[in-house]
C-alpha atoms as a PDB file:
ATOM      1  CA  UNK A   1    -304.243 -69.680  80.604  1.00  0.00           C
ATOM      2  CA  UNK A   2    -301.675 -68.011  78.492  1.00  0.00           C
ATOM      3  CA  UNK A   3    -298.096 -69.129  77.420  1.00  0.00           C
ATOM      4  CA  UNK A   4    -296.728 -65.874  78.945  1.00  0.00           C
ATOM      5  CA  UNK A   5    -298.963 -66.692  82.532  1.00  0.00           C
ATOM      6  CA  UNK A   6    -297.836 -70.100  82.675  1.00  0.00           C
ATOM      7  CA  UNK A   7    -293.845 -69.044  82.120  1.00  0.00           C
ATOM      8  CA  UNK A   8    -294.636 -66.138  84.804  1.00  0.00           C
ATOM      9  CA  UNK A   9    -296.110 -69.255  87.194  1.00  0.00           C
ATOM     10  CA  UNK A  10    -292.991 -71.598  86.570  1.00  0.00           C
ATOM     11  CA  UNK A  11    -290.639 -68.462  87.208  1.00  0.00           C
ATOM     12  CA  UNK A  12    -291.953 -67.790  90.430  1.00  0.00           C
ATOM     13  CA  UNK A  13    -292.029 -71.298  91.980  1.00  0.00           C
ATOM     14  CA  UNK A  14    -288.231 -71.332  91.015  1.00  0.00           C
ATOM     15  CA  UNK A  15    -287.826 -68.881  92.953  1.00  0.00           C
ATOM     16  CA  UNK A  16    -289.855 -70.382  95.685  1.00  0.00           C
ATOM     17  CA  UNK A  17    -287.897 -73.280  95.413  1.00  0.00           C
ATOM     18  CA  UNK A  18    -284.426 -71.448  95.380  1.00  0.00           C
ATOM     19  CA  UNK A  19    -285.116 -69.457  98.433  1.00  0.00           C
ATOM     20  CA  UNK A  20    -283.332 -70.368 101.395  1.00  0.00           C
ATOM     21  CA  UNK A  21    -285.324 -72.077 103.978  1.00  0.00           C
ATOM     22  CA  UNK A  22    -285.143 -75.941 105.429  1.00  0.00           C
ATOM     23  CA  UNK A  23    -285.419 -78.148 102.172  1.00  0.00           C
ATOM     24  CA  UNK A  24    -282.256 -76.623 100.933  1.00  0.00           C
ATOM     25  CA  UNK A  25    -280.790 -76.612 103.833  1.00  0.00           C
ATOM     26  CA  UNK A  26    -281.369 -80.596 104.856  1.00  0.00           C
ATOM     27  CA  UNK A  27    -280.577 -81.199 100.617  1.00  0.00           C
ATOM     28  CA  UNK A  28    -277.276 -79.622 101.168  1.00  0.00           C
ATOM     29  CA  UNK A  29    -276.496 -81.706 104.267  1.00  0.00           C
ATOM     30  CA  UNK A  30    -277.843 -84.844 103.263  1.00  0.00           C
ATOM     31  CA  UNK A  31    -275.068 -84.653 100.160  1.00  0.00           C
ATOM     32  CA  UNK A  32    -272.457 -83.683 102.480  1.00  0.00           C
ATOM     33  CA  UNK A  33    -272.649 -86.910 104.853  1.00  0.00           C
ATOM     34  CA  UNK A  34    -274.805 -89.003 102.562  1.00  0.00           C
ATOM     35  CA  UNK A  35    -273.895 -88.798  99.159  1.00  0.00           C
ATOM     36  CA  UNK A  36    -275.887 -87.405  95.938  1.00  0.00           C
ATOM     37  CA  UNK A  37    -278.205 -90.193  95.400  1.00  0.00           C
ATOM     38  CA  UNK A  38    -279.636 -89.976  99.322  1.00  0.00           C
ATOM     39  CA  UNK A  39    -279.197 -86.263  98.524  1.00  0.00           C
ATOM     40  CA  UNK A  40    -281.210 -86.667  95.220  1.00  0.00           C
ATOM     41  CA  UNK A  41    -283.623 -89.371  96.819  1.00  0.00           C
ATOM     42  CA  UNK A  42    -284.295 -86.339  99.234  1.00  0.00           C
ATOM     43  CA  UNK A  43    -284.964 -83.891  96.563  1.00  0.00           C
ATOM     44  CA  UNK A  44    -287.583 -85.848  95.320  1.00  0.00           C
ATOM     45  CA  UNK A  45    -289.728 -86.206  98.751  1.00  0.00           C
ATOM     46  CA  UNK A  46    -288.956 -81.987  99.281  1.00  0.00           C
ATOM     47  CA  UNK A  47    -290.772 -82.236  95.062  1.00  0.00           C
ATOM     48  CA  UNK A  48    -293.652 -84.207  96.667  1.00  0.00           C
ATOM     49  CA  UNK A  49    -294.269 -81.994  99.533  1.00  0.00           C
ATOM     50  CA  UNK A  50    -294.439 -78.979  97.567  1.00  0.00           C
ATOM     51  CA  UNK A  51    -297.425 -80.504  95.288  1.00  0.00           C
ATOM     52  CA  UNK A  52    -298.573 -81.217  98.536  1.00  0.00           C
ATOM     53  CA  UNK A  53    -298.949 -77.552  99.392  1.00  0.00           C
ATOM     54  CA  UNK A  54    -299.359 -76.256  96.188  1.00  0.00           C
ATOM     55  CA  UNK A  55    -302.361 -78.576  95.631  1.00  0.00           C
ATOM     56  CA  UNK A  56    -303.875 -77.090  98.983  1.00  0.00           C
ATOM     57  CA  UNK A  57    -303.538 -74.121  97.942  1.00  0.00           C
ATOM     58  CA  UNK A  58    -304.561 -74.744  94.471  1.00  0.00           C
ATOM     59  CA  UNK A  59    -308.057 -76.168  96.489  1.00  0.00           C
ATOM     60  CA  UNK A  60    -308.279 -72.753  98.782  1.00  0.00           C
ATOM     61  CA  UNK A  61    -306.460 -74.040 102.111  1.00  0.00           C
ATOM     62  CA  UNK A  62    -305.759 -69.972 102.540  1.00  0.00           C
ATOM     63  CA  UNK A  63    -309.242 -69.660 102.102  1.00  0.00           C
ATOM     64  CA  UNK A  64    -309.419 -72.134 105.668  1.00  0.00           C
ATOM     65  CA  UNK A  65    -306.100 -70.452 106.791  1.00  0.00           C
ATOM     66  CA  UNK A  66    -308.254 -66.930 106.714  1.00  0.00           C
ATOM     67  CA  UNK A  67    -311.902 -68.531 108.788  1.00  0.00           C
ATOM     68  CA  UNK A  68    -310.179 -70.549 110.942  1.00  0.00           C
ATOM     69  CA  UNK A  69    -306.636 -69.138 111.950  1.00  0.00           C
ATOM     70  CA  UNK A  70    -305.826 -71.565 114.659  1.00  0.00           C
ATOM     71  CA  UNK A  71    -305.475 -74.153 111.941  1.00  0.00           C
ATOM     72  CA  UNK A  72    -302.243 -72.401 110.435  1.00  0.00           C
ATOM     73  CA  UNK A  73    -301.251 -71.836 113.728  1.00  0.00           C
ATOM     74  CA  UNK A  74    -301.337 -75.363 114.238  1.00  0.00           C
ATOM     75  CA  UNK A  75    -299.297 -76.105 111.420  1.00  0.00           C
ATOM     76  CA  UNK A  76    -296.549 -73.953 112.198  1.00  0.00           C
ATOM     77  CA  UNK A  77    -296.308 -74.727 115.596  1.00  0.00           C
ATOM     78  CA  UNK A  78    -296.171 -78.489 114.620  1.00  0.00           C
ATOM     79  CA  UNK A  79    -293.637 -77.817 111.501  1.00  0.00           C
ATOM     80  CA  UNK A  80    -291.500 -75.440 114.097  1.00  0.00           C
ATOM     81  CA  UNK A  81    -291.380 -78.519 116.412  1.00  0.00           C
ATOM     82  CA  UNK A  82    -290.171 -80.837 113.906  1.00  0.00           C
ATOM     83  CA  UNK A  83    -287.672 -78.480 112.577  1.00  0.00           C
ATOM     84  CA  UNK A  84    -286.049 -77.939 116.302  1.00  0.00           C
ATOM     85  CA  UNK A  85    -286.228 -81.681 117.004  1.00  0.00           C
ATOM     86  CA  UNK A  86    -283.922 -82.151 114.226  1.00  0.00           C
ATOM     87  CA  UNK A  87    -281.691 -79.123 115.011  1.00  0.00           C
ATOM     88  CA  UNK A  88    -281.240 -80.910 118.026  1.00  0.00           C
ATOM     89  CA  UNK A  89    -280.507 -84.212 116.605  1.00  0.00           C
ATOM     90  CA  UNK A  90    -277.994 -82.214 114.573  1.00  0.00           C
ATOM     91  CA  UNK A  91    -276.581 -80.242 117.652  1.00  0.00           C
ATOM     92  CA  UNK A  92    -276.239 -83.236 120.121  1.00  0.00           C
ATOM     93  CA  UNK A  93    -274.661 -85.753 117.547  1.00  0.00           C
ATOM     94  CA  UNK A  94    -271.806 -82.938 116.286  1.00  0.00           C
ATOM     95  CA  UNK A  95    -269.120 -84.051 118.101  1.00  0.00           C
ATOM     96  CA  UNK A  96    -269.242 -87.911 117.608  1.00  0.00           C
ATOM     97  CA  UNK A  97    -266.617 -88.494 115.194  1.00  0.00           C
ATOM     98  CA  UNK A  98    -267.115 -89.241 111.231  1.00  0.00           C
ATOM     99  CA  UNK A  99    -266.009 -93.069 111.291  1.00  0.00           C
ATOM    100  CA  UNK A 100    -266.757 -95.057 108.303  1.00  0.00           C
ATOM    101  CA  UNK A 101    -264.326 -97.018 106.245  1.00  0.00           C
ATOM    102  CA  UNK A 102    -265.195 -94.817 103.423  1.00  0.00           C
ATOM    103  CA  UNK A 103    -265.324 -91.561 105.750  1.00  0.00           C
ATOM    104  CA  UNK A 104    -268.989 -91.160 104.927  1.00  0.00           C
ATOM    105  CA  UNK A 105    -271.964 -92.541 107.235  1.00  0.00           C
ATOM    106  CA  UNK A 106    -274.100 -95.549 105.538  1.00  0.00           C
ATOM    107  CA  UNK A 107    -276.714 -93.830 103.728  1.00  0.00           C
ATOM    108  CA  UNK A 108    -280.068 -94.083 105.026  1.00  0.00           C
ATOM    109  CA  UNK A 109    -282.413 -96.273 102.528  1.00  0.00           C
ATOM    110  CA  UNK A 110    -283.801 -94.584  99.683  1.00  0.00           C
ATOM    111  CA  UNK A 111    -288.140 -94.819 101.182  1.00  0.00           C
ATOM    112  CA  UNK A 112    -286.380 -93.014 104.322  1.00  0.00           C
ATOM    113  CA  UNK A 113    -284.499 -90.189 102.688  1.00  0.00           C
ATOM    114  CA  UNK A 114    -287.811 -89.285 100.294  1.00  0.00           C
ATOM    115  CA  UNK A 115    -290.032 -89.378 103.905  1.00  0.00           C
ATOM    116  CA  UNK A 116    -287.156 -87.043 105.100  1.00  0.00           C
ATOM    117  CA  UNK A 117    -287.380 -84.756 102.555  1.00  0.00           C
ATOM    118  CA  UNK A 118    -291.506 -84.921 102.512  1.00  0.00           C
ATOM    119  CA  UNK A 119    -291.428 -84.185 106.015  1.00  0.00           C
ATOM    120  CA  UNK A 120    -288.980 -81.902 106.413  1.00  0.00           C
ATOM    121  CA  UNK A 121    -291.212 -79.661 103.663  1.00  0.00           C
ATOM    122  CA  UNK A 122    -294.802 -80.130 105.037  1.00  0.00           C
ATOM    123  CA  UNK A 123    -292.839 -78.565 107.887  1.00  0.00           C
ATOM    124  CA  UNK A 124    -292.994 -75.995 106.477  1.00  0.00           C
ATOM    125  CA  UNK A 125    -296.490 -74.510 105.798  1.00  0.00           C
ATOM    126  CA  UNK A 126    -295.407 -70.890 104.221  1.00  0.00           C
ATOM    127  CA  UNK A 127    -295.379 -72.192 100.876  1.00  0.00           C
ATOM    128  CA  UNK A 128    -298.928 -72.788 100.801  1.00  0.00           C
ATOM    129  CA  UNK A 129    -299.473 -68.877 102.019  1.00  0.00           C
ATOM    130  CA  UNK A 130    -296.818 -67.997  99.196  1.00  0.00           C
ATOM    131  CA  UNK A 131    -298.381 -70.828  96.455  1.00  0.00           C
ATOM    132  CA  UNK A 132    -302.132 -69.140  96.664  1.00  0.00           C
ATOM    133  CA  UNK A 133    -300.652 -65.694  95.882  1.00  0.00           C
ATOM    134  CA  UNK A 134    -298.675 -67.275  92.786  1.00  0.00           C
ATOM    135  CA  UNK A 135    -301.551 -69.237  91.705  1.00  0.00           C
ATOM    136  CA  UNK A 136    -303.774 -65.465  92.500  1.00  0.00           C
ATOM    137  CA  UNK A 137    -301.712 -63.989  90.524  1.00  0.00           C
ATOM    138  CA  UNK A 138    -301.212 -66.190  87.680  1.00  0.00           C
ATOM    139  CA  UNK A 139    -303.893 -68.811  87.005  1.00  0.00           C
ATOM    140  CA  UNK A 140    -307.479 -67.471  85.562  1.00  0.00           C
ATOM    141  CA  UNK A 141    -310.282 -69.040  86.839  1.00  0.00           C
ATOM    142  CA  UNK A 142    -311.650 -71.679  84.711  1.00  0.00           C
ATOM    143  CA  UNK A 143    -308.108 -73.247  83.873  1.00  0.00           C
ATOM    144  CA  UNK A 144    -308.060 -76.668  82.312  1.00  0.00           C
ATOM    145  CA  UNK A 145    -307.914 -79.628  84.485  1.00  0.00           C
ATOM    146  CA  UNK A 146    -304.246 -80.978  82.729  1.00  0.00           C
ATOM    147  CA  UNK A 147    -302.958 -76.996  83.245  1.00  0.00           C
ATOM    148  CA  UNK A 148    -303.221 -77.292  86.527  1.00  0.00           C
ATOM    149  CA  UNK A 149    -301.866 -80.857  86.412  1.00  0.00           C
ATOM    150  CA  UNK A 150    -299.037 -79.352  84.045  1.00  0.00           C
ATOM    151  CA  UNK A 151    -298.837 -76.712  86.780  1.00  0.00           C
ATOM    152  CA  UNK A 152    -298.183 -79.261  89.512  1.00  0.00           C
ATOM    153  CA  UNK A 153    -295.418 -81.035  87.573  1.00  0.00           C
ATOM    154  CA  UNK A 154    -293.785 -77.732  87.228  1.00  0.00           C
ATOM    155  CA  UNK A 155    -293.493 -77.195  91.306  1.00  0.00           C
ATOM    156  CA  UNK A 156    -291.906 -80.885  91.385  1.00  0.00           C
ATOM    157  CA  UNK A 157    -289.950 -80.261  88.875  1.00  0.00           C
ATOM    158  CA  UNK A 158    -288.103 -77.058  90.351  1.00  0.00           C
ATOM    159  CA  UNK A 159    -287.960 -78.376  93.726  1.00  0.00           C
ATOM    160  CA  UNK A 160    -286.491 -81.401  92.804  1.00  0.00           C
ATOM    161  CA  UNK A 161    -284.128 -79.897  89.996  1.00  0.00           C
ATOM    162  CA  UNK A 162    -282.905 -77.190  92.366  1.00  0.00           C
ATOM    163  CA  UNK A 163    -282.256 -79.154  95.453  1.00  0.00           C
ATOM    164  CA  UNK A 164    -280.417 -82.834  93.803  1.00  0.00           C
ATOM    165  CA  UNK A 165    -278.314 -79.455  92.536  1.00  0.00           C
ATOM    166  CA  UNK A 166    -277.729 -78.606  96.043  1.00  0.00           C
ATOM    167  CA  UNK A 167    -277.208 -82.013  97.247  1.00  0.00           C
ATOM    168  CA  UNK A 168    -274.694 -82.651  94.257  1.00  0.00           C
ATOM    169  CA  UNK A 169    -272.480 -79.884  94.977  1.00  0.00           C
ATOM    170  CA  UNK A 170    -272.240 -80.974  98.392  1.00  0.00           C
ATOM    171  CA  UNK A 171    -271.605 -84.245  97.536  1.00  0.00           C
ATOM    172  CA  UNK A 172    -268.354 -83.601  95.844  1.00  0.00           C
ATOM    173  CA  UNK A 173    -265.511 -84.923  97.404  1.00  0.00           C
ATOM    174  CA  UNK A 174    -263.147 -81.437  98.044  1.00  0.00           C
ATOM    175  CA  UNK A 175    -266.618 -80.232 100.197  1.00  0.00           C
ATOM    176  CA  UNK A 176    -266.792 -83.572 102.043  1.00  0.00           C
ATOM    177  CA  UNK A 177    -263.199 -83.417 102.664  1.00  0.00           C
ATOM    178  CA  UNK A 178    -263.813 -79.848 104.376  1.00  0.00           C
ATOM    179  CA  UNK A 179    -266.564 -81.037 106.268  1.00  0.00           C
ATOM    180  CA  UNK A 180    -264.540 -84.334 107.777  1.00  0.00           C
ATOM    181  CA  UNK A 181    -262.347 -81.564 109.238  1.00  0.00           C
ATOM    182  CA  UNK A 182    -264.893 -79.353 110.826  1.00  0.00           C
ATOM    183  CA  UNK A 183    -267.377 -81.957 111.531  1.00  0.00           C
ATOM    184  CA  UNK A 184    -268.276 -80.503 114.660  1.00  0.00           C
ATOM    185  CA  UNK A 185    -268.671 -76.825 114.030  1.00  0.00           C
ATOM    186  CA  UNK A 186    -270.196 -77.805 110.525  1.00  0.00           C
ATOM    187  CA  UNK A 187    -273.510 -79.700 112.292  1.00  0.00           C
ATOM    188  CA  UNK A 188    -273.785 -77.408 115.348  1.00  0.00           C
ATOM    189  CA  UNK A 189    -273.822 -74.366 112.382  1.00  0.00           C
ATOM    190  CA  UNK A 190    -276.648 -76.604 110.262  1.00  0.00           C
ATOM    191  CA  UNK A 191    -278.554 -77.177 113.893  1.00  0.00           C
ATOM    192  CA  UNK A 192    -278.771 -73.447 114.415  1.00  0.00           C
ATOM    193  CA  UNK A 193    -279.994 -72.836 111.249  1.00  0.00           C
ATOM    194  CA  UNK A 194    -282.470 -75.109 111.055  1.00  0.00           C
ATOM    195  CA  UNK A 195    -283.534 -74.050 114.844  1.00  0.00           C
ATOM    196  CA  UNK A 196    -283.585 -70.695 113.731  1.00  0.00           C
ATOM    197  CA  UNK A 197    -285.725 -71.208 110.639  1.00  0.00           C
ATOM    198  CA  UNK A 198    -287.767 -73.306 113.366  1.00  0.00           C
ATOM    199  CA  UNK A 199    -288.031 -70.129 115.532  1.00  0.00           C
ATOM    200  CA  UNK A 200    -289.088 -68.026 112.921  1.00  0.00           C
ATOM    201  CA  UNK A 201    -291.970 -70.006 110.982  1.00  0.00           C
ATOM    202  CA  UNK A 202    -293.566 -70.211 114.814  1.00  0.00           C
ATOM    203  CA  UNK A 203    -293.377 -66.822 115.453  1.00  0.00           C
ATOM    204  CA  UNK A 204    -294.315 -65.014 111.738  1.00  0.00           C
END
């Protein structure tokens, strides 16, 4: 594999990463009413579950996606559920009132804010559809074992760079401040999105 095709492979998996879709969405929420270290814990398990899929694709799961298309069906159905159960969550919670002594609920542990983020991205199972064309497209058959390794460490690496960005910036205490103040139309607005992104993975 060539210099240039490896640059070309971390280049597009940042902008896998940066696209809009549930990881950034739950990174930017979790540093809004958790903090940036939940938010960054987060990042990490939303890293992990993009190896996850980029490994399976790496090993030809669009290969199983294309004999046996009930299987990716099953995924997305699945993923779509577990994205609306939390829109829910998110929708039926929004008017309880943000009461801490520090204005900011206890943070969840750090083990349950990397499952979050690891689950909310396996919701997901596009990026294993989008990871096959990259690696298609970029990686020559016959690659070294420790490129693809290398590989791997670049898709946790831009998933977890990009979103502890995401959960920083919503961390900061003038955004918090806004969101103690429209608490309520802030998490029904984060519900719909995620119920919309929900929607659509089940029905593309």
């Amino acid at each position: 594999m060539t210099f240039a095709a490896f640059l070309a492979f971390a280049g597009l998996s940042l902008f896998a990463a940066v696209s809009p879709g549930p990881a950034v969405l739950m990174a930017a929420r979790t540093g809004l009413t958790e903090g940036f270290r939940t938010g960054m814990m987060l990042a990490m398990g939303i890293g992990a579950g993009a190896v996850f899929w980029a490994a399976a694709a790496m090993f030809g799961l669009n290969l199983v996606f294309a004999v046996a298309p009930w299987a990716l069906w099953v995924l997305k159905i699945g993923g779509a559920a577990y994205l609306l159960w939390m829109a829910w969550g998110l929708w039926r919670h929004a008017a309880e009132p943000f009461q801490t002594e520090d204005s900011r609920p206890l943070p969840r542990s750090a083990g349950s804010a990397f499952r979050l983020g690891l689950f909310t991205q396996l919701a997901n199972p596009k990026p294993a559809v989008m990871f096959s064309a990259i690696f298609l497209g970029t990686v020559p058959q016959g690659t070294a074992p420790w490129i693809y390794a290398a590989l791997l460490a670049v898709v946790f690496l831009n998933e977890t760079i990009w979103n502890t960005i995401v959960a920083r910036i919503f961390s900061l205490e003038k955004t918090r401040a806004g969101y103690i103040s429209l608490k309520t139309v802030i998490d029904r607005a984060f519900g719909g999105m995620l119920a919309l992104l929900g929607i659509k993975i089940a029905a593309t």
